[in-house]
Protein backbone atom coordinates (compact mmCIF):
# COMPACT_ATOMS: atom_id res chain seq x y z
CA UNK A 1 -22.41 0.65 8.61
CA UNK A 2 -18.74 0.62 10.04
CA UNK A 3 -15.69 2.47 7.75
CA UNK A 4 -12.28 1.76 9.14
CA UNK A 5 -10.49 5.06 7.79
CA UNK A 6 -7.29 3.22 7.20
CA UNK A 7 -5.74 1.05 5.10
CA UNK A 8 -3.68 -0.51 7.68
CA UNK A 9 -3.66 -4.56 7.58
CA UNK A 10 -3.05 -4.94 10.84
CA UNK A 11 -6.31 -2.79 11.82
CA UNK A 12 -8.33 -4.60 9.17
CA UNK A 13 -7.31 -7.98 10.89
CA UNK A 14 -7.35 -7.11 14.35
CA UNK A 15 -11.15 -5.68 13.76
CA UNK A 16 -12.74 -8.10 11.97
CA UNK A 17 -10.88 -10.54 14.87
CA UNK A 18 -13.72 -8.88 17.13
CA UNK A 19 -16.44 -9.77 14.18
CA UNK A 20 -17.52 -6.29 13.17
CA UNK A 21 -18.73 -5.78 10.03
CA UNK A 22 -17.58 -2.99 8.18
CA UNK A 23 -15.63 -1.54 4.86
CA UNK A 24 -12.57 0.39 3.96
CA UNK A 25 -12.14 3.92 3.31
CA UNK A 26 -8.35 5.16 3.60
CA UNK A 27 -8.20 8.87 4.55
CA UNK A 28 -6.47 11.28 1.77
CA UNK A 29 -4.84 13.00 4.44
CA UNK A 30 -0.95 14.07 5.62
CA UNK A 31 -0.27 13.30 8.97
CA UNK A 32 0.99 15.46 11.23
CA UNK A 33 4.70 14.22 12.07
CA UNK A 34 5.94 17.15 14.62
CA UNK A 35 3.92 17.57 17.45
CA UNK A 36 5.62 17.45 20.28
CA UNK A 37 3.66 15.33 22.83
CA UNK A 38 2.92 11.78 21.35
CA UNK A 39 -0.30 11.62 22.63
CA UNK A 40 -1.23 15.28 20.80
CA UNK A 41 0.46 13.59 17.92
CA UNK A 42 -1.75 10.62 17.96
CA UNK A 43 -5.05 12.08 18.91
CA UNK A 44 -4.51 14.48 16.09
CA UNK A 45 -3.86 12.32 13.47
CA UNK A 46 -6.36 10.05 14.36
CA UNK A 47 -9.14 12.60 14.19
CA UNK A 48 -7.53 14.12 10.67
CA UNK A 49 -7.98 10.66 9.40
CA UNK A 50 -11.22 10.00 10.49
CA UNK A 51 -12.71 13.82 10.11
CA UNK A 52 -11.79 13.38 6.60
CA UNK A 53 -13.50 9.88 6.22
CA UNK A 54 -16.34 11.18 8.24
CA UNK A 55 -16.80 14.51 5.96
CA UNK A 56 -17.43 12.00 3.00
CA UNK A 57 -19.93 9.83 4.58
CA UNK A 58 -21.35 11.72 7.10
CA UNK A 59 -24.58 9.08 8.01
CA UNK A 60 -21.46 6.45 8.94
CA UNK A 61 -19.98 5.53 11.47
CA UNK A 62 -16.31 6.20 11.05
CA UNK A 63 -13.47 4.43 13.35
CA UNK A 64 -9.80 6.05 12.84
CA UNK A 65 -6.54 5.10 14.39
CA UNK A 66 -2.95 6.33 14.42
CA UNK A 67 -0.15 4.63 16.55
CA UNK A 68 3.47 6.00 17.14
CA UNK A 69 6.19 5.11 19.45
CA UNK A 70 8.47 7.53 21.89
CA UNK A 71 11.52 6.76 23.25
CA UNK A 72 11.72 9.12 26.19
CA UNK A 73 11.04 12.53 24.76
CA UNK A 74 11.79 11.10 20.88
CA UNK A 75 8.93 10.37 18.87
CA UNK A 76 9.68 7.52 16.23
CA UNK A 77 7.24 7.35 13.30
CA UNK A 78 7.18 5.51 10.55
CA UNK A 79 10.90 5.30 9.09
CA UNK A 80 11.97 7.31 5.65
CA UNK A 81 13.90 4.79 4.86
CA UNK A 82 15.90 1.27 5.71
CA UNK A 83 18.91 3.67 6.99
CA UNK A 84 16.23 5.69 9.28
CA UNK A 85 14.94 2.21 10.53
CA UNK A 86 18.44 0.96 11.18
CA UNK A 87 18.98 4.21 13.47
CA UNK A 88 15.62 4.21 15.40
CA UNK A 89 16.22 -0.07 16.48
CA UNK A 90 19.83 1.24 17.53
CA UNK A 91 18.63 3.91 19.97
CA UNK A 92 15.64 1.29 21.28
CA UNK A 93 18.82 -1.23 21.87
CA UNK A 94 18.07 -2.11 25.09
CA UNK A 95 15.40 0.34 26.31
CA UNK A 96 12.26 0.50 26.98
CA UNK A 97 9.63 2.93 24.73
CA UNK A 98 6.19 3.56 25.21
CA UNK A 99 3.73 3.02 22.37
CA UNK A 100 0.89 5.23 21.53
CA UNK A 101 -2.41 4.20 19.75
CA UNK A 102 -5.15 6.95 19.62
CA UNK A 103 -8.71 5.67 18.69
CA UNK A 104 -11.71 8.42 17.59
CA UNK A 105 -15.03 6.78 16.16
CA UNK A 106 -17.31 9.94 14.54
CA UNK A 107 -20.55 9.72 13.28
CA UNK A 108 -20.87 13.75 11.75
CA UNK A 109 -24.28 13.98 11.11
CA UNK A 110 -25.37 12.64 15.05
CA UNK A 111 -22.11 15.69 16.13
CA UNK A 112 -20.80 12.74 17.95
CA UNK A 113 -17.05 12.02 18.51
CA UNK A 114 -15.28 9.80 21.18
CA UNK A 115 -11.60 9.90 21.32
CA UNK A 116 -9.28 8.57 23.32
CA UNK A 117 -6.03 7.02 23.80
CA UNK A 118 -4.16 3.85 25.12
CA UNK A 119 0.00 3.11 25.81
CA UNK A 120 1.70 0.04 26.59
CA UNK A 121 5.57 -0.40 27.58
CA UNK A 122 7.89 -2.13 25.31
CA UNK A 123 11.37 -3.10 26.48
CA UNK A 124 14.09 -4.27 24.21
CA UNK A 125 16.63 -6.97 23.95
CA UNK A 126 20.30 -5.23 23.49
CA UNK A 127 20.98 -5.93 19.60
CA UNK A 128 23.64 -5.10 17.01
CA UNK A 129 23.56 -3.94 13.79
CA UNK A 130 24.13 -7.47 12.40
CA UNK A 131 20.77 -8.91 14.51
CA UNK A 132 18.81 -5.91 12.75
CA UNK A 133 20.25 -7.15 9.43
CA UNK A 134 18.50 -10.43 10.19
CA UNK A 135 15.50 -8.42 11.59
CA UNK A 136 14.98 -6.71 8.56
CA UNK A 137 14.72 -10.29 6.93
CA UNK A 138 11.62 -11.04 8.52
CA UNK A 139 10.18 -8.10 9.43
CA UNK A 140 9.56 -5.08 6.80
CA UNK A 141 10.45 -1.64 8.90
CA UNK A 142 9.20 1.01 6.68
CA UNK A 143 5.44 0.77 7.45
CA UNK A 144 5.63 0.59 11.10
CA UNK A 145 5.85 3.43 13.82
CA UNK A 146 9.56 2.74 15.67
CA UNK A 147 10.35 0.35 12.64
CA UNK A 148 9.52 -2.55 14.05
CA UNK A 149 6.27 -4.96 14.53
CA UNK A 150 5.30 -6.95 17.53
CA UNK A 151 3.28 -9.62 15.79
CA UNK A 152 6.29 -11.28 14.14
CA UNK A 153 10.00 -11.76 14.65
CA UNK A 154 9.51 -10.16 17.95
CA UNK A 155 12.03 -12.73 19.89
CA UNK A 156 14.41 -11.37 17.91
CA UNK A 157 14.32 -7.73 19.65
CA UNK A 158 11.76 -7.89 21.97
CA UNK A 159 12.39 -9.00 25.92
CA UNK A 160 8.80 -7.92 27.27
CA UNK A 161 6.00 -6.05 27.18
CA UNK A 162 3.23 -4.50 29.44
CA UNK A 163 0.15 -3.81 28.72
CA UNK A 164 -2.22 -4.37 25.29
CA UNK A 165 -0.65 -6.98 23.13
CA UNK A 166 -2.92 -5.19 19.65
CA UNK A 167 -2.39 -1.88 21.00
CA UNK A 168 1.37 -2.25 20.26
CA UNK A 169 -0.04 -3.53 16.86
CA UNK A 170 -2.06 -0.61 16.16
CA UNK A 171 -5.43 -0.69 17.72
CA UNK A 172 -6.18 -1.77 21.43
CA UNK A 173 -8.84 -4.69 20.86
CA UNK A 174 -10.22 -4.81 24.12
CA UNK A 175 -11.18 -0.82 24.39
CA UNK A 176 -12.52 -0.85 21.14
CA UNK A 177 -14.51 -4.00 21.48
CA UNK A 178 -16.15 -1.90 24.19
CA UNK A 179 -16.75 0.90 22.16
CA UNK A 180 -18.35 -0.88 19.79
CA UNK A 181 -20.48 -2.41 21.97
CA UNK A 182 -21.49 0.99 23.30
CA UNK A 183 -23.02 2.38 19.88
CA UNK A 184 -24.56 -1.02 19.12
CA UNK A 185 -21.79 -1.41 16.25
CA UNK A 186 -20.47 -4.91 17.43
C-alpha cells in the first residue's frame, strides 16, 4: 500500500492522475520555514513529513512532498496572510522565480529512502496591485508557496514557464511516475 503524507489536493489529484492506488495520511509535523537554500528547505521538509508518516506505518510505502518558490536568494512560502500574499506577487511583478518541489518515498522497515528534487522557471507578467485584487478573486493565495497557483487564473500573472507543468503544482508527475514504476507501486 501507497500513503501520500499530505493533505495537499493538488498532490491527491495529480497522483491518482497517474492511477496509483493509495490513502491519506497528513504528517503532524512543523515545517521548517528558514533554511537558507530552497532546495535544503525542501528536501528537509519533505523527509520530516514523510519520516513522520513512515514512523507510524513502517511496512508502507510512504511518498512525501514539499514545494516552495525563490525569487533570487528570497524564499517565498506559503503566505501568513492576504497582506503577505499581496507583497510576495509585487516583488514576482515581472520576474522570473524558480520553483522547488522535493519528492522522498520511504519504506522504514526495508531502511530504504529515495529523495530527490526537481525546479522549473516561472516568469511573470508585470501586474499592479489592482490585477492582484482580481487575482485574489479566483485564485485563494494563502495555501500556496509564492501565493499563487499555476493550475488556474494563471493568464492573469503568468507569461511562461519552463520546465514541469505539476512540478510548479506541487509534485513533478513524470519523475514520480518513474519512481513508482521502479518499486512496482504504479
Amino acid at each position: 500500500m501507497l500513503i501520500l503524507a499530505s493533505g495537499s489536493p493538488r498532490r491527491k489529484h495529480l497522483l491518482e492522475s497517474m492511477g496509483a492506488s493509495f490513502q491519506i495520511v497528513s504528517a503532524d509535523v512543523e515545517e521548517m520555514n528558514h533554511l537558507p537554500e530552497p532546495k535544503e528547505l525542501v528536501e528537509t521538509n519533505a523527509r520530516l513529513k514523510t519520516d513522520w508518516v513512515a514512523a507510524q506505518r513502517p511496512s508502507e510505502w510512504v511518498l512525501g512532498s514539499d514545494t516552495t518558490v525563490a525569487l533570487g536568494n528570497e524564499i517565498l512560502n506559503k503566505p501568513v496572510d492576504l497582506e503577505d500574499a499581496r507583497g510576495m506577487l509585487r516583488r514576482m511583478s515581472g520576474n522570473t522565480h524558480t520553483v522547488y518541489t522535493a519528492v522522498c518515498l520511504m519504506k522504514k522497515d526495508l531502511g530504504l529512502e529515495e529523495l530527490f528534487t526537481v525546479t522549473s522557471e516561472v516568469s511573470f507578467l508585470t501586474f499592479d496591485d489592482d490585477q492582484i485584487t482580481e487575482y485574489f478573486k479566483v485564485v485563494n493565495p494563502l495555501d500556496k508557496a509564492g501565493a499563487y497557483g499555476i493550475q488556474e487564473g494563471k493568464e492573469m500573472i503568468i507569461e511562461e514557464w519552463k520546465g514541469s507543468f505539476s512540478n510548479i503544482m506541487g509534485l513533478p508527475v513524470d519523475e514520480v511516475k518513474e519512481l513508482l514504476e521502479k518499486h512496482g507501486l504504479l
